[in-house]
N, C-alpha and C. Protein backbone atom coordinates (compact mmCIF):
# COMPACT_ATOMS: atom_id res chain seq x y z
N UNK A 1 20.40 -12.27 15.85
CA UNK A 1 19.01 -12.02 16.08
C UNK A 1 18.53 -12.93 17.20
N UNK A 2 18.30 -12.28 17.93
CA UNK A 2 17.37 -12.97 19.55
C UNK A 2 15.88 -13.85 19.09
N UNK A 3 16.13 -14.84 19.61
CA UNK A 3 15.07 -16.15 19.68
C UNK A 3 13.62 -15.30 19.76
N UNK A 4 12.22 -16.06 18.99
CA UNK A 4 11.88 -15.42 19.40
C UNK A 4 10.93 -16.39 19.49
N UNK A 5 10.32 -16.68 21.18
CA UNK A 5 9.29 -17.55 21.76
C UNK A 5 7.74 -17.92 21.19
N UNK A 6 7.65 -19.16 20.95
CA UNK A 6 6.29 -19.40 20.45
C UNK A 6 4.87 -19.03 21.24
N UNK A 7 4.62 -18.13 22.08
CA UNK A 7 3.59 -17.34 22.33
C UNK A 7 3.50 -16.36 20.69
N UNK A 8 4.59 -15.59 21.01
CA UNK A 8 4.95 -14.35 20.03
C UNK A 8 4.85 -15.08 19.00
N UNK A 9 5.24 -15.85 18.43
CA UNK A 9 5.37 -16.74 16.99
C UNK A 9 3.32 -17.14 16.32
N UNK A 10 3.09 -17.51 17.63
CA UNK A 10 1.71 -17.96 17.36
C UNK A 10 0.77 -17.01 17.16
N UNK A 11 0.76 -15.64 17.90
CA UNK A 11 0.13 -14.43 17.64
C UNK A 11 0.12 -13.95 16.13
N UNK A 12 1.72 -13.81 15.71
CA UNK A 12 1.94 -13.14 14.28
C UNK A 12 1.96 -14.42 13.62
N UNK A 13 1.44 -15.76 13.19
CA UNK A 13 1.52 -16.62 12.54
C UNK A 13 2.73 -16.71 12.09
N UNK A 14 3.50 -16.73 12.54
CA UNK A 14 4.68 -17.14 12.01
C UNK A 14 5.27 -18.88 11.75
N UNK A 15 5.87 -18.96 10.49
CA UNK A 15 5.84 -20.89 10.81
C UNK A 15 7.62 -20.82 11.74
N UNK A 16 7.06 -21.99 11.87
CA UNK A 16 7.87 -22.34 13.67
C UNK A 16 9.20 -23.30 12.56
N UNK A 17 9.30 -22.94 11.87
CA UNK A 17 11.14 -23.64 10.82
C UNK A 17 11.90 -22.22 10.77
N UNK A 18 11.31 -21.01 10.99
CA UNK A 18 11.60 -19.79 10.63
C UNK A 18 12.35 -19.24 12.33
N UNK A 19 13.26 -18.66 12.37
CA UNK A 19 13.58 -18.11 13.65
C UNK A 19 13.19 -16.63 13.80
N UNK A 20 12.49 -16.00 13.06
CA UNK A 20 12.09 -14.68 13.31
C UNK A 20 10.67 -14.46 12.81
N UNK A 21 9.93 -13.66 13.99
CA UNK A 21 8.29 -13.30 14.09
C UNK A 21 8.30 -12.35 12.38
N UNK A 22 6.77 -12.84 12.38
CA UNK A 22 6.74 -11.64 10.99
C UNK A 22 6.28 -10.10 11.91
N UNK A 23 6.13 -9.02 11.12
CA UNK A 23 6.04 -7.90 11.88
C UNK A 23 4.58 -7.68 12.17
N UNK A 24 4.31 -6.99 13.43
CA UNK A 24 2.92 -7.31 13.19
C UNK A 24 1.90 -6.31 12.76
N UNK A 25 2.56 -5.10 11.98
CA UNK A 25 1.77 -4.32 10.91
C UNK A 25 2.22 -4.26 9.87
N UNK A 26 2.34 -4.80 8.92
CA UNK A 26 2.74 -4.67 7.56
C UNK A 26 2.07 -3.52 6.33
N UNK A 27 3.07 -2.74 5.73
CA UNK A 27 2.55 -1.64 5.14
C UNK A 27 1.87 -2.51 4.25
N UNK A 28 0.44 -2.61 3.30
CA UNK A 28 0.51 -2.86 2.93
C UNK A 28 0.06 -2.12 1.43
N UNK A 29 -0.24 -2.53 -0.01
CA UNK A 29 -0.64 -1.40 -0.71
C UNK A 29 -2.06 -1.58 -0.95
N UNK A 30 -3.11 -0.52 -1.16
CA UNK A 30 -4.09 -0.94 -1.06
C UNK A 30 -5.10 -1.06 -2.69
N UNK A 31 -5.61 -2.08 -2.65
CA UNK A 31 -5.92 -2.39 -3.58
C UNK A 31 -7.14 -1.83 -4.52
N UNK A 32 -7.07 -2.11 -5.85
CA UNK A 32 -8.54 -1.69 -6.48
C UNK A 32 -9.87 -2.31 -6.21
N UNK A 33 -11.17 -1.83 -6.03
CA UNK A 33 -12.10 -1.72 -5.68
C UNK A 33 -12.82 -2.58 -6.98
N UNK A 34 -12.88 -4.30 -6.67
CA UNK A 34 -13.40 -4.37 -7.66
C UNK A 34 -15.30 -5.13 -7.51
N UNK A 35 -15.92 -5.39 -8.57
CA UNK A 35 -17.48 -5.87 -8.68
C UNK A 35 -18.16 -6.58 -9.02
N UNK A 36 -18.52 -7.25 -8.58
CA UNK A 36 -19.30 -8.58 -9.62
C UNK A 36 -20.03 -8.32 -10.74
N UNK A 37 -20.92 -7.00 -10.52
CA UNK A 37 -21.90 -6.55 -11.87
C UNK A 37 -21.52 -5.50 -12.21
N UNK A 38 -21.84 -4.87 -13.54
CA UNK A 38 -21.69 -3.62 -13.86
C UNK A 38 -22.37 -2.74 -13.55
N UNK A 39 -23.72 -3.38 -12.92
CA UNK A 39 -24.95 -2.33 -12.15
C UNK A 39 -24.04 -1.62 -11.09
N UNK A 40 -23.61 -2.75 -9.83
CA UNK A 40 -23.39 -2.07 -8.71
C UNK A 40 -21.90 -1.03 -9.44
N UNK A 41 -20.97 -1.75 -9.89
CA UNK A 41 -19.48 -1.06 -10.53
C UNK A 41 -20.22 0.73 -11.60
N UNK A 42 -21.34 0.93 -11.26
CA UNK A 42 -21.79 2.20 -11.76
C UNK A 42 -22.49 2.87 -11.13
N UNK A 43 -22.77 2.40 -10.28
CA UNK A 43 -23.81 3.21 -9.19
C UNK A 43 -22.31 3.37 -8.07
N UNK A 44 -21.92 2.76 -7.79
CA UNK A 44 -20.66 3.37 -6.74
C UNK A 44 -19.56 4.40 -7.52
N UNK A 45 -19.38 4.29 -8.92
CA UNK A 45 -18.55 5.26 -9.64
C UNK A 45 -18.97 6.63 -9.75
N UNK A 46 -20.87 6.79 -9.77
CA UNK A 46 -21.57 8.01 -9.28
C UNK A 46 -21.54 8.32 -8.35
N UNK A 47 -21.58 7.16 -7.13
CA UNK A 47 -21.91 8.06 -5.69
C UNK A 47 -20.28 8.64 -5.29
N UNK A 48 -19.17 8.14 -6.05
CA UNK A 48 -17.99 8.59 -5.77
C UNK A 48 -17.62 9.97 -6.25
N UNK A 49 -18.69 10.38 -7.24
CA UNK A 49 -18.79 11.23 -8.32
C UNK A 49 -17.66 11.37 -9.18
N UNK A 50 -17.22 10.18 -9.77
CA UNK A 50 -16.59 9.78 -10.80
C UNK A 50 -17.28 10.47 -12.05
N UNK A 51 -17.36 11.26 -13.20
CA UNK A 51 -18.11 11.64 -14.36
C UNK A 51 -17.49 10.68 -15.69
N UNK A 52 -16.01 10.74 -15.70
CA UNK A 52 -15.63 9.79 -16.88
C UNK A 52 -14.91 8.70 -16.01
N UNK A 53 -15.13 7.28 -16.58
CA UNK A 53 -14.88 6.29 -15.53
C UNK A 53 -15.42 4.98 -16.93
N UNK A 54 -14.38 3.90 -16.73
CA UNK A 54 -14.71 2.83 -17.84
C UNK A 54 -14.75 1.40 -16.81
N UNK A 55 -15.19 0.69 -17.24
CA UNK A 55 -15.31 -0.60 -16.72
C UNK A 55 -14.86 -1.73 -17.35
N UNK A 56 -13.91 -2.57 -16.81
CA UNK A 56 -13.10 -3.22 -17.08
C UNK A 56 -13.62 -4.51 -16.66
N UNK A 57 -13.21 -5.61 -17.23
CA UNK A 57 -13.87 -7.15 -17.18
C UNK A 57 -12.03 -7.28 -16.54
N UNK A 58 -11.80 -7.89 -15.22
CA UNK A 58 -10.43 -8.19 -15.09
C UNK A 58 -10.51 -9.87 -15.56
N UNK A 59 -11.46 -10.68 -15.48
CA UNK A 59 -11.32 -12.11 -15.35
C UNK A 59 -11.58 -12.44 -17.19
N UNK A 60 -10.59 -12.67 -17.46
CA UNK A 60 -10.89 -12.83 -19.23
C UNK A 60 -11.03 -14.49 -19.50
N UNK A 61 -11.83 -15.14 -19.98
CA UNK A 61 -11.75 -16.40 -20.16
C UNK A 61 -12.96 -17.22 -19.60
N UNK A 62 -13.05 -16.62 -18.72
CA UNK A 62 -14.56 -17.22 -17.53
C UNK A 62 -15.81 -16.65 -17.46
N UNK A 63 -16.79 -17.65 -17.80
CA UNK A 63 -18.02 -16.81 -17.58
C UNK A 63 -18.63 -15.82 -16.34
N UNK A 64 -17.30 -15.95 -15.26
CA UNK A 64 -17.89 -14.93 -13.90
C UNK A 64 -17.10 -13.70 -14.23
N UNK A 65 -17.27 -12.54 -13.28
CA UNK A 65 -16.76 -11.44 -14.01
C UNK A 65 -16.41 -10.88 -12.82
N UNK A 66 -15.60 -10.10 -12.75
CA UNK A 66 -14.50 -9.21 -12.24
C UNK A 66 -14.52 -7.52 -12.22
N UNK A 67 -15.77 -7.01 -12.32
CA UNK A 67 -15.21 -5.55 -12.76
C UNK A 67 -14.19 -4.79 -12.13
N UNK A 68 -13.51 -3.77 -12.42
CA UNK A 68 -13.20 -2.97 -12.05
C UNK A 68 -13.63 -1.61 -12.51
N UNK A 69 -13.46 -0.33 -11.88
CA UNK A 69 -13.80 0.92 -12.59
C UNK A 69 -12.57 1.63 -12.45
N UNK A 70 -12.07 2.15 -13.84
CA UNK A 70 -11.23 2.53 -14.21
C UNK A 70 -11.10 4.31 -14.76
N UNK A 71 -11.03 5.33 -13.67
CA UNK A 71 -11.13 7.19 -13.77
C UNK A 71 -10.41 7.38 -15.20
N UNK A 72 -11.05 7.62 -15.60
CA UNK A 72 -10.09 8.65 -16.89
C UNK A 72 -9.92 10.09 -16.68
């Protein structure tokens, strides 16, 4: 594998102990849509026109909250 110069290294953050650039689009997967309140996590599940749809607390333990909305 061919060297690859710290211009290129510094663009894609790559750390400089590593001899190869990271790529510079990575597929990545895209994630769930989550909410701080259950107000807004229900008004976006309508305007999506979601009809059956549950709401999920992801952060268990902590008084801040996490929603997610979950299609049935």
């Amino acid at each position: 594998m061919a060297k690859v110069h710290t211009r290129t290294k510094r663009k894609m953050a790559s750390p400089t102990h590593l001899k190869s650039a990271r790529p510079e689009n990575r597929d990545r997967k895209t994630r769930p849509k989550t909410f701080k309140t259950e107000e807004s996590a229900k008004k976006w599940a309508e305007a999506q026109g979601l009809k059956k749809f549950e709401l999920k607390n992801i952060r268990i333990g902590t008084k801040d909250k996490k929603i997610r909305v979950i299609s049935l």
